[in-house]
C-alpha atoms as a PDB file:
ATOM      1  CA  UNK A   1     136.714  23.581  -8.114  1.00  0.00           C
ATOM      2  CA  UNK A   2     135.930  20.559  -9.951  1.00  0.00           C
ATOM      3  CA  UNK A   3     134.485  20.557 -12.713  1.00  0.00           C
ATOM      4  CA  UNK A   4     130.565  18.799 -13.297  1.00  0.00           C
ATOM      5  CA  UNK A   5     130.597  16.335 -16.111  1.00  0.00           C
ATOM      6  CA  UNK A   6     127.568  14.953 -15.527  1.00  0.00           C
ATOM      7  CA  UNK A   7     125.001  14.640 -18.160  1.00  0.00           C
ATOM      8  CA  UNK A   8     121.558  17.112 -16.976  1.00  0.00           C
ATOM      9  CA  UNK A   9     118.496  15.607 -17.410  1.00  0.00           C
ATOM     10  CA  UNK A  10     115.440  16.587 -19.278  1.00  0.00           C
ATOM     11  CA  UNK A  11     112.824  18.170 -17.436  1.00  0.00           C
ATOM     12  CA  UNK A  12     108.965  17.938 -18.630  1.00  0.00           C
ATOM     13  CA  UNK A  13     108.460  19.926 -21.377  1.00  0.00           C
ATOM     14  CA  UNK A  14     111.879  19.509 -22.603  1.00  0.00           C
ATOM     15  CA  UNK A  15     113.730  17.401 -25.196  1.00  0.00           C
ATOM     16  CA  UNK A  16     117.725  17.034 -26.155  1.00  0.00           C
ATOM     17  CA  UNK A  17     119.321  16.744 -29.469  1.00  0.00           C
ATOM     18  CA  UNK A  18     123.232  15.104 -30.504  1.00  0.00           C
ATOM     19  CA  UNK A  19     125.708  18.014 -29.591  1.00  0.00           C
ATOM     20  CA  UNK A  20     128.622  18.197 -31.049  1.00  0.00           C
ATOM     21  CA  UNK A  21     131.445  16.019 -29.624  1.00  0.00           C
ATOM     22  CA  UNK A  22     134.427  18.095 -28.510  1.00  0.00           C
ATOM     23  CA  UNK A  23     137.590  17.194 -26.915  1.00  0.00           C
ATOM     24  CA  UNK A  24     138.453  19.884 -24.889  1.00  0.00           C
ATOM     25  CA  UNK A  25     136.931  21.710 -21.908  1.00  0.00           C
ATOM     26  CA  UNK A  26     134.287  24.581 -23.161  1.00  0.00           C
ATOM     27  CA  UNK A  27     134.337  28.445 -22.553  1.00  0.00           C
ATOM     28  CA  UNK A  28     132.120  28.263 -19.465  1.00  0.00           C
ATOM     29  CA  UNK A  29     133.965  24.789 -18.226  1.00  0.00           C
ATOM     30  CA  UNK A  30     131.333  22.627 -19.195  1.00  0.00           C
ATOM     31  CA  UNK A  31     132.140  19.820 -21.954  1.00  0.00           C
ATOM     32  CA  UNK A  32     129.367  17.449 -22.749  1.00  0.00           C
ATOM     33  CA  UNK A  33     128.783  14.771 -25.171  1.00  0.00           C
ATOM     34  CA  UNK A  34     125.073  15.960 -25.157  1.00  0.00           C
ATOM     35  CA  UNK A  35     123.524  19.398 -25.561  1.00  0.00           C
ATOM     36  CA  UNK A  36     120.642  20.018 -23.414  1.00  0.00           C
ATOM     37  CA  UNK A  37     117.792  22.261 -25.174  1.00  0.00           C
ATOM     38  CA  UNK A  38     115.108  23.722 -23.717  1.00  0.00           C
ATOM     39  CA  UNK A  39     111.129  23.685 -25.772  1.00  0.00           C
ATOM     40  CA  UNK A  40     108.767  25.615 -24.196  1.00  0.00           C
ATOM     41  CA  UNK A  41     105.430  23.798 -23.987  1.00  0.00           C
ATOM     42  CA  UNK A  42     103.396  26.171 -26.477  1.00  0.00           C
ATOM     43  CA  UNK A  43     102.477  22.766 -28.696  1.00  0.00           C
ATOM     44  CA  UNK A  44      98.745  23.500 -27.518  1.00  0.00           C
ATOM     45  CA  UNK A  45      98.664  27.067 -28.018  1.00  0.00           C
ATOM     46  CA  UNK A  46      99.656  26.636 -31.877  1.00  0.00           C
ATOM     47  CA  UNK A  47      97.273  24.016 -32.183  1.00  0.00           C
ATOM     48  CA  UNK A  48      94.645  25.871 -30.644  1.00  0.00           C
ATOM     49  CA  UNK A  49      95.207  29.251 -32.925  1.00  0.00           C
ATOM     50  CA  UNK A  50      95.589  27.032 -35.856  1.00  0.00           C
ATOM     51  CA  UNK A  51      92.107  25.165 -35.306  1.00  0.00           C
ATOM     52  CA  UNK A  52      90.798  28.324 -34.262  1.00  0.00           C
ATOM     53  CA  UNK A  53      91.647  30.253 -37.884  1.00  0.00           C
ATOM     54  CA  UNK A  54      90.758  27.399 -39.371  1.00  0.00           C
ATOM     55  CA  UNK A  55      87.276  27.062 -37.565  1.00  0.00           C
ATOM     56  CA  UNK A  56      86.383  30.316 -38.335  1.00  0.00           C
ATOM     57  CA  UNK A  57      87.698  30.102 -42.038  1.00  0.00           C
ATOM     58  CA  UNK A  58      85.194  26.695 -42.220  1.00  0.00           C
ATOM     59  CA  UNK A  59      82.522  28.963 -40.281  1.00  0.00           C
ATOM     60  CA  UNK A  60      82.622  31.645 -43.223  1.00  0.00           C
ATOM     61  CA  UNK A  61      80.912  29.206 -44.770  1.00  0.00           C
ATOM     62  CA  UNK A  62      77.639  27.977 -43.331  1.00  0.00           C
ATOM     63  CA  UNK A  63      77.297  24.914 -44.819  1.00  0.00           C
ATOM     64  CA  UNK A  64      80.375  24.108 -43.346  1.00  0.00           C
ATOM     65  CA  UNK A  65      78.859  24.883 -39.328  1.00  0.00           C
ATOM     66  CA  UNK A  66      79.359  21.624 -37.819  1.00  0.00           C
ATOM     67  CA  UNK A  67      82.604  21.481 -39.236  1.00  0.00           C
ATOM     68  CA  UNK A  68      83.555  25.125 -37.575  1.00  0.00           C
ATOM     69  CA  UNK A  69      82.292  23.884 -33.911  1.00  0.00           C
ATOM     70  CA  UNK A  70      84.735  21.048 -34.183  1.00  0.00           C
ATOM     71  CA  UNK A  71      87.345  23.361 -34.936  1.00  0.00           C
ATOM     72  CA  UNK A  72      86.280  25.862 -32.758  1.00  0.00           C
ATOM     73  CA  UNK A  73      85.376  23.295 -29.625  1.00  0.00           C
ATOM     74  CA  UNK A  74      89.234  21.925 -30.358  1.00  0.00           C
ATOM     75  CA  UNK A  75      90.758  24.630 -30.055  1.00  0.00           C
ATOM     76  CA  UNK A  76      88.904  25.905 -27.010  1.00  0.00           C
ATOM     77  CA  UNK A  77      90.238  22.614 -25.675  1.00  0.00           C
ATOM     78  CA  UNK A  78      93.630  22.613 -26.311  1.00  0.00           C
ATOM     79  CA  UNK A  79      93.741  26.599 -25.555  1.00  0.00           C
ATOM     80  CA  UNK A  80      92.829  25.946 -21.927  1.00  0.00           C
ATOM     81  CA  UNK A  81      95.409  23.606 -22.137  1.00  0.00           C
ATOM     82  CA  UNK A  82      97.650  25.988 -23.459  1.00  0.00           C
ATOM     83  CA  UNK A  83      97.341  28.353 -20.990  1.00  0.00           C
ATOM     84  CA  UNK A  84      97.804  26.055 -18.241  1.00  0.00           C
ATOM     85  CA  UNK A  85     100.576  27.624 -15.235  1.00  0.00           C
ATOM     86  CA  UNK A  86     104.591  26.819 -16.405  1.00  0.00           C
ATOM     87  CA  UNK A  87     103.893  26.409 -20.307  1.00  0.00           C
ATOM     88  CA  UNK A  88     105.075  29.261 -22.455  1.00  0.00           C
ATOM     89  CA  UNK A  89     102.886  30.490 -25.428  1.00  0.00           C
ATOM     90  CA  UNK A  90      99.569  31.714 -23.216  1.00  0.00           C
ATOM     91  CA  UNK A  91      99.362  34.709 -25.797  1.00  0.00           C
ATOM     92  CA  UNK A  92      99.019  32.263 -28.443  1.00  0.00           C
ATOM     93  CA  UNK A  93      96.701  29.688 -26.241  1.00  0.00           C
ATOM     94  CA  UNK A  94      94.758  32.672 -25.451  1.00  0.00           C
ATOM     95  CA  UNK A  95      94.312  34.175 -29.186  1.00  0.00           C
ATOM     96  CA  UNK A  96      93.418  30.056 -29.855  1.00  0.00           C
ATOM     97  CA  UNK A  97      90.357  30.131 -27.127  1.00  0.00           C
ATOM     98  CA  UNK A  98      88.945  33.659 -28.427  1.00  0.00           C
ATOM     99  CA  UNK A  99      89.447  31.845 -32.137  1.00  0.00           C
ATOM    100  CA  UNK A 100      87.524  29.029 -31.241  1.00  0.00           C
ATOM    101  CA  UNK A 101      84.661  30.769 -29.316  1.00  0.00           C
ATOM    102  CA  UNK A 102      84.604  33.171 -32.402  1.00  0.00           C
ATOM    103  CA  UNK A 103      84.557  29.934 -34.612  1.00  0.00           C
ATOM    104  CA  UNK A 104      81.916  28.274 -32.212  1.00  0.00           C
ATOM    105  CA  UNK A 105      79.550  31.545 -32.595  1.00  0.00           C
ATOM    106  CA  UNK A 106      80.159  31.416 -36.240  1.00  0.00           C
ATOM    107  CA  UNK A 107      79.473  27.865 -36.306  1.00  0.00           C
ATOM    108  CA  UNK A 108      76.350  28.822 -34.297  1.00  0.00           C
ATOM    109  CA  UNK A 109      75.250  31.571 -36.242  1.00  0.00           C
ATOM    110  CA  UNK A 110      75.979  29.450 -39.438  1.00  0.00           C
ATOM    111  CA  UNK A 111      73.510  26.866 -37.984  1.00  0.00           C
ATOM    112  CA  UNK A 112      70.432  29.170 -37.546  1.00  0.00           C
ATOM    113  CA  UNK A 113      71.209  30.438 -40.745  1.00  0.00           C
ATOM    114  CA  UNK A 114      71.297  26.867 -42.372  1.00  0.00           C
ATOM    115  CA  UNK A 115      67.837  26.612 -40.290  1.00  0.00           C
ATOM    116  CA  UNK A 116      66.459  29.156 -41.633  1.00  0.00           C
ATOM    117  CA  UNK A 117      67.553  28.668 -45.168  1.00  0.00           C
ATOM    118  CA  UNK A 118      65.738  25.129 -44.961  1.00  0.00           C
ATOM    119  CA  UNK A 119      62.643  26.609 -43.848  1.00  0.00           C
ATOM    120  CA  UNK A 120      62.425  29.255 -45.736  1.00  0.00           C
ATOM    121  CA  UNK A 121      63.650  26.194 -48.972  1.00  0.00           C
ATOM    122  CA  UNK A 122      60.482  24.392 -47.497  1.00  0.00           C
ATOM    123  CA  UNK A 123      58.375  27.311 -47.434  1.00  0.00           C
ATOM    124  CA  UNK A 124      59.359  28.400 -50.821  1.00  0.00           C
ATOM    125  CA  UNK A 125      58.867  24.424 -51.997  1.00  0.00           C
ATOM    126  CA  UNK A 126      55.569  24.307 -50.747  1.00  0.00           C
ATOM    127  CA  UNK A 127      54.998  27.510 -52.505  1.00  0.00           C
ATOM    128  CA  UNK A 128      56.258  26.556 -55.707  1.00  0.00           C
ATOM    129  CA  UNK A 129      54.424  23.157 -55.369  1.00  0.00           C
ATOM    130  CA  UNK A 130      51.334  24.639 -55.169  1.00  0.00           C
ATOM    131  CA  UNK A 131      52.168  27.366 -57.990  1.00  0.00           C
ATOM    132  CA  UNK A 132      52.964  24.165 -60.124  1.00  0.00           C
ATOM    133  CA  UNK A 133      50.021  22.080 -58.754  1.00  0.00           C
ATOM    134  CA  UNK A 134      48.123  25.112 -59.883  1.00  0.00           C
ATOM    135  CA  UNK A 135      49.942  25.191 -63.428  1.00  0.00           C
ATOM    136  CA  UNK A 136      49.665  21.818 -63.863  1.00  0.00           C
ATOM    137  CA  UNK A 137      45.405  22.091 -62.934  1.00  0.00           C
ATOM    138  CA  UNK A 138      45.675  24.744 -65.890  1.00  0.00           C
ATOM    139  CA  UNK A 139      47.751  22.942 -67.921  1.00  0.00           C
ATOM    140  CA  UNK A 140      45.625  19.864 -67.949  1.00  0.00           C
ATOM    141  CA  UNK A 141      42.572  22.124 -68.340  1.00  0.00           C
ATOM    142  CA  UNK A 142      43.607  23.580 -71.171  1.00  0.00           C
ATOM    143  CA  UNK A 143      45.252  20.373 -72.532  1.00  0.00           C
ATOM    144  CA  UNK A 144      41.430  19.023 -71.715  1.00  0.00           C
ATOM    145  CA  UNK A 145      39.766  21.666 -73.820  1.00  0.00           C
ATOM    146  CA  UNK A 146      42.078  21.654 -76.812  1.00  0.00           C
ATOM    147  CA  UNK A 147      41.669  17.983 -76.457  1.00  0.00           C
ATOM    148  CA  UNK A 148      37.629  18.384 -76.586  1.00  0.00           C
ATOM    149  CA  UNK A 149      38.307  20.719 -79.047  1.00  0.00           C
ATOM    150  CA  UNK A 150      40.278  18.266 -81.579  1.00  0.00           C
ATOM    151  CA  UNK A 151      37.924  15.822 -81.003  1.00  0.00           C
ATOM    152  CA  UNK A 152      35.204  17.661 -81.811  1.00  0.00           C
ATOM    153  CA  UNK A 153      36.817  18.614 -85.193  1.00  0.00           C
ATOM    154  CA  UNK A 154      38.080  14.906 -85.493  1.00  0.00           C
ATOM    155  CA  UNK A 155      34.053  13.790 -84.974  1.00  0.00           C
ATOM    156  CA  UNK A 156      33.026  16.189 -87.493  1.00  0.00           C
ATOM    157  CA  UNK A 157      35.342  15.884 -89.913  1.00  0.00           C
ATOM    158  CA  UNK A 158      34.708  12.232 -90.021  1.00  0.00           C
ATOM    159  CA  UNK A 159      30.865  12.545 -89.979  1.00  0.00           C
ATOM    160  CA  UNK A 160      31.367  14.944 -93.187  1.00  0.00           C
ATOM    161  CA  UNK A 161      34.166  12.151 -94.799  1.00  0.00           C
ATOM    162  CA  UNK A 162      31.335   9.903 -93.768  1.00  0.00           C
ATOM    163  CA  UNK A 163      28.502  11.798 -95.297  1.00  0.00           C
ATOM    164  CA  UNK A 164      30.472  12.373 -98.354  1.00  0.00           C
ATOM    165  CA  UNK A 165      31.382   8.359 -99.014  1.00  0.00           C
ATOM    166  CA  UNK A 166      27.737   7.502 -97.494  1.00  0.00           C
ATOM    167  CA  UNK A 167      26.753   9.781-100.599  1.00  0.00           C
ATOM    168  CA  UNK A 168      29.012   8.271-102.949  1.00  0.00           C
ATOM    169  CA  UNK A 169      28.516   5.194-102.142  1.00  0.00           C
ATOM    170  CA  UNK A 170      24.444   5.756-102.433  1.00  0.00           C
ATOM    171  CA  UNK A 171      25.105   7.597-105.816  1.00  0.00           C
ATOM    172  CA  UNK A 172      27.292   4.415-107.011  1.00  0.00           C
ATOM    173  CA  UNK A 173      24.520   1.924-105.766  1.00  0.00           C
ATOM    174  CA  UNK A 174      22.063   3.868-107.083  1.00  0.00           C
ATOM    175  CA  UNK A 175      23.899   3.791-110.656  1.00  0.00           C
ATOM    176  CA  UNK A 176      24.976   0.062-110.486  1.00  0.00           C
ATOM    177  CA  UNK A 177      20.894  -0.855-109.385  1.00  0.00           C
ATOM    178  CA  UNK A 178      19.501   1.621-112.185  1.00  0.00           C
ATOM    179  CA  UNK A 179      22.015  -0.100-114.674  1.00  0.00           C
ATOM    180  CA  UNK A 180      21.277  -3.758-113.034  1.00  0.00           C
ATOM    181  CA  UNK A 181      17.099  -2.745-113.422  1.00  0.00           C
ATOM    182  CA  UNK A 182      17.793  -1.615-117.146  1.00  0.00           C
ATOM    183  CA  UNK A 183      19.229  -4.706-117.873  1.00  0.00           C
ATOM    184  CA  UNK A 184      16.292  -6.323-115.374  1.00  0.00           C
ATOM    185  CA  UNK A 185      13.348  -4.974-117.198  1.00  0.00           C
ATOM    186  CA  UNK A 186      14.840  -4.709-120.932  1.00  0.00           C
ATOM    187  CA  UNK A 187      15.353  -8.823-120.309  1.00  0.00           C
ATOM    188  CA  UNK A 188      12.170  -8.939-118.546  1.00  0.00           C
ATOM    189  CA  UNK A 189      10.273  -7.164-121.044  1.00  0.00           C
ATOM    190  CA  UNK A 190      12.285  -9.024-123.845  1.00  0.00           C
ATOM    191  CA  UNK A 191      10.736 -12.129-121.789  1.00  0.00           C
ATOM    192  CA  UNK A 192       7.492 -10.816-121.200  1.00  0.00           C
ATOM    193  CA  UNK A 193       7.195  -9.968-124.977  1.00  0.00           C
ATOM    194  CA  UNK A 194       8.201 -13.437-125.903  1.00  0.00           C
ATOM    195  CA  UNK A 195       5.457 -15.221-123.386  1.00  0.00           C
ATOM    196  CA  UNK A 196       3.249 -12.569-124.808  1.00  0.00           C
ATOM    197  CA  UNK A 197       3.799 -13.844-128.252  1.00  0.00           C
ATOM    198  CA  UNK A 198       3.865 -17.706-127.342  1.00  0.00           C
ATOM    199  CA  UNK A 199       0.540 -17.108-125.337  1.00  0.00           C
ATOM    200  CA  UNK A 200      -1.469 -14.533-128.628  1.00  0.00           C
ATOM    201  CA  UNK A 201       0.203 -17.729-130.760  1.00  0.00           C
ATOM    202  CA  UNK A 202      -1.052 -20.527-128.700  1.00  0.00           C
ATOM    203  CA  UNK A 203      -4.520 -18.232-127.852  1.00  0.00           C
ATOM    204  CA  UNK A 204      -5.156 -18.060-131.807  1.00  0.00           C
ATOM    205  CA  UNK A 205      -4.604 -21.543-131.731  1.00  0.00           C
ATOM    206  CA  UNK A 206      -6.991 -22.603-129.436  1.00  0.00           C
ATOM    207  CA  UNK A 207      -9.277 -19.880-130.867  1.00  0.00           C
ATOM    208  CA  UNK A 208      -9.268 -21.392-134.301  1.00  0.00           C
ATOM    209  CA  UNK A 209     -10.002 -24.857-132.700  1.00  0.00           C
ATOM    210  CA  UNK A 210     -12.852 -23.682-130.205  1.00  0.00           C
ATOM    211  CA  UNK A 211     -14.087 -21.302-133.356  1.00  0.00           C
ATOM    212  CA  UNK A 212     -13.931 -24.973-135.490  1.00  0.00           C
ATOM    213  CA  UNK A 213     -15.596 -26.701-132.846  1.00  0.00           C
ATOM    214  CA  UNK A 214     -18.398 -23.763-131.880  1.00  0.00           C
ATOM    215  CA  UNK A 215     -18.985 -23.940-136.030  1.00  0.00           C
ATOM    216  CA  UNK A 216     -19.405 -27.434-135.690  1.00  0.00           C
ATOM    217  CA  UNK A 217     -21.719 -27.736-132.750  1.00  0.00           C
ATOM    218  CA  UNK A 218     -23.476 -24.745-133.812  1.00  0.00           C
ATOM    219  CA  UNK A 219     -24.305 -26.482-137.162  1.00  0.00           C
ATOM    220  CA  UNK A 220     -25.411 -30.056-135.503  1.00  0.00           C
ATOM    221  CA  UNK A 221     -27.668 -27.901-132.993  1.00  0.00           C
ATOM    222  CA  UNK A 222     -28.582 -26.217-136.395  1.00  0.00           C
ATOM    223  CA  UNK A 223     -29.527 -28.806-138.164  1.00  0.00           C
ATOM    224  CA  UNK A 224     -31.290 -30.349-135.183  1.00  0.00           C
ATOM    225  CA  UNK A 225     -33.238 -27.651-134.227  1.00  0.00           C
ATOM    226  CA  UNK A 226     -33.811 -27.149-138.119  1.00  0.00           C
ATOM    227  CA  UNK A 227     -35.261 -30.643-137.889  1.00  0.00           C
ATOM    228  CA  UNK A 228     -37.096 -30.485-135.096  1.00  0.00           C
ATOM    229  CA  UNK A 229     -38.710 -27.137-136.237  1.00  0.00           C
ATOM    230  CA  UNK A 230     -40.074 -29.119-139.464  1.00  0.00           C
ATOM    231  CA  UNK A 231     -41.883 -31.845-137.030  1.00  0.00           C
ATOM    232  CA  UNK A 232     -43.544 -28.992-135.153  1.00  0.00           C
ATOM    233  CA  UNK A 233     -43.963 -27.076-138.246  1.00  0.00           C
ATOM    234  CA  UNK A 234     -46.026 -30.900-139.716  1.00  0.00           C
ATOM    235  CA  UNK A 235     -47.869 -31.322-136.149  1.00  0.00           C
ATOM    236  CA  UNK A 236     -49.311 -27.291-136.157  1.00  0.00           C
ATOM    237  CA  UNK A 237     -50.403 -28.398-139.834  1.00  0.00           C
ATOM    238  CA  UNK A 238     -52.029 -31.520-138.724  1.00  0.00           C
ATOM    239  CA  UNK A 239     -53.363 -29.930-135.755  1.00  0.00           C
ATOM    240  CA  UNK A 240     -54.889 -27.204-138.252  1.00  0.00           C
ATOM    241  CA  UNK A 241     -55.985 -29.369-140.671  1.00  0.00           C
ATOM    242  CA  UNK A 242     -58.513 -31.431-137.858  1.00  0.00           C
ATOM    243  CA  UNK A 243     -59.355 -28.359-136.720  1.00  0.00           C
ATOM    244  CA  UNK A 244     -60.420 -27.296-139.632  1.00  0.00           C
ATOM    245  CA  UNK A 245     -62.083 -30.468-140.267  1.00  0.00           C
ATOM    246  CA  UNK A 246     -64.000 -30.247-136.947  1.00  0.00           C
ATOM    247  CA  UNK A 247     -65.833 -27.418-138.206  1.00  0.00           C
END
């Protein structure tokens, strides 16, 4: 029986590598320059188990949930490929699809509780804003009052700083006009003692002249009258005398 040199081909799924060369005639009777190797199409199976574990590893962590679907949506995917009739590695395709729909709950699951972690984070803000729009009213309530407060110590503090240089001040005045009126009335006085004097000196003075004069009016109307006296004095003697004379 001859012998089959020819080369087989690959068939899907399949891939060849180099063999050896060899000069002689094999065991079996088959001599070849390549050497045919057979793969079995599980590619899609390990991808799927890998994306699975790692979907649910990503889904452990919720904050990771969209992530984890990806993962777990992939390797739904490329399970069902995996486990398509003639391709070797179902177990492992099959392992991938429960992976992924475990990763796609978990993704899931980490969703809601992302959801629910943002309300309750709003709820909780909301809270917290009103517990510290309420401190803050307090705050600036009491910050108001010790404000008042302070100013109301401020206001009278200065009125008594005030009072007390409104007092010193008066007190000062009041020493710097009694010292000013000292000096005032002692030169007034000093003044009013030296008119005084000019006016007794001048008075005298005039006295002496109106005395002079009133002496020397007083003697002409004297000596006038005195004069005139004598005439009536002569006429009542003649008027006696023809009286007497008559009878």
């Amino acid at each position: 029986m001859a012998k089959d040199r020819s080369v087989e081909q690959p068939q899907e799924g399949e891939w060849t590598l180099p063999a050896p060369k060899v000069d002689e005639t094999s065991e079996n009777g088959v001599t070849g320059r390549d050497l045919l190797i057979r793969q079995p199409g599980s590619s899609f199976a390990v991808a799927s188990l890998t994306l699975g574990i790692c979907g649910v590893g990503f889904g452990l962590l919720p904050i990771l949930f969209p992530v984890a679907a990806i993962f777990g949506l992939l390797a739904l995917v490329y399970g069902l490929i995996g486990r398509r009739p003639g391709r070797d590695g179902r177990r492992l395709a099959t392992t991938g699809i429960i992976l992924g729909v475990l990763s796609l709950v978990v993704a899931v699951a980490g969703g809601l509780l992302v959801l629910r972690t943002v309300d309750w984070a709003r709820s909780e803000f909301a809270d917290l804003e009103k517990e510290v729009d309420k401190l803050v009213d307090e705050v600036e309530d009491k910050i108001r009052e010790q404000v008042e407060n302070i100013e109301e110590e401020i206001r009278t503090e200065i009125d008594s700083i005030v009072g007390s240089v409104e007092a010193r001040v008066v007190s000062s005045v009041e020493k710097e006009v009694d010292g000013v009126a000292g000096q005032v009335k002692a030169e007034v006085e000093d003044q009013v003692a030296t008119i005084t004097d000019e006016v007794k000196s001048q008075v005298a003075t005039v006295t002496d002249e109106v005395k002079s004069q009133v002496e020397s009016v007083t003697g002409d109307i004297t000596a006038e009258l005195q004069t005139h006296f004598d005439e009536f004095r002569l006429e009542i003697e003649d008027l006696r005398g023809r009286v007497d004379a008559l009878r």
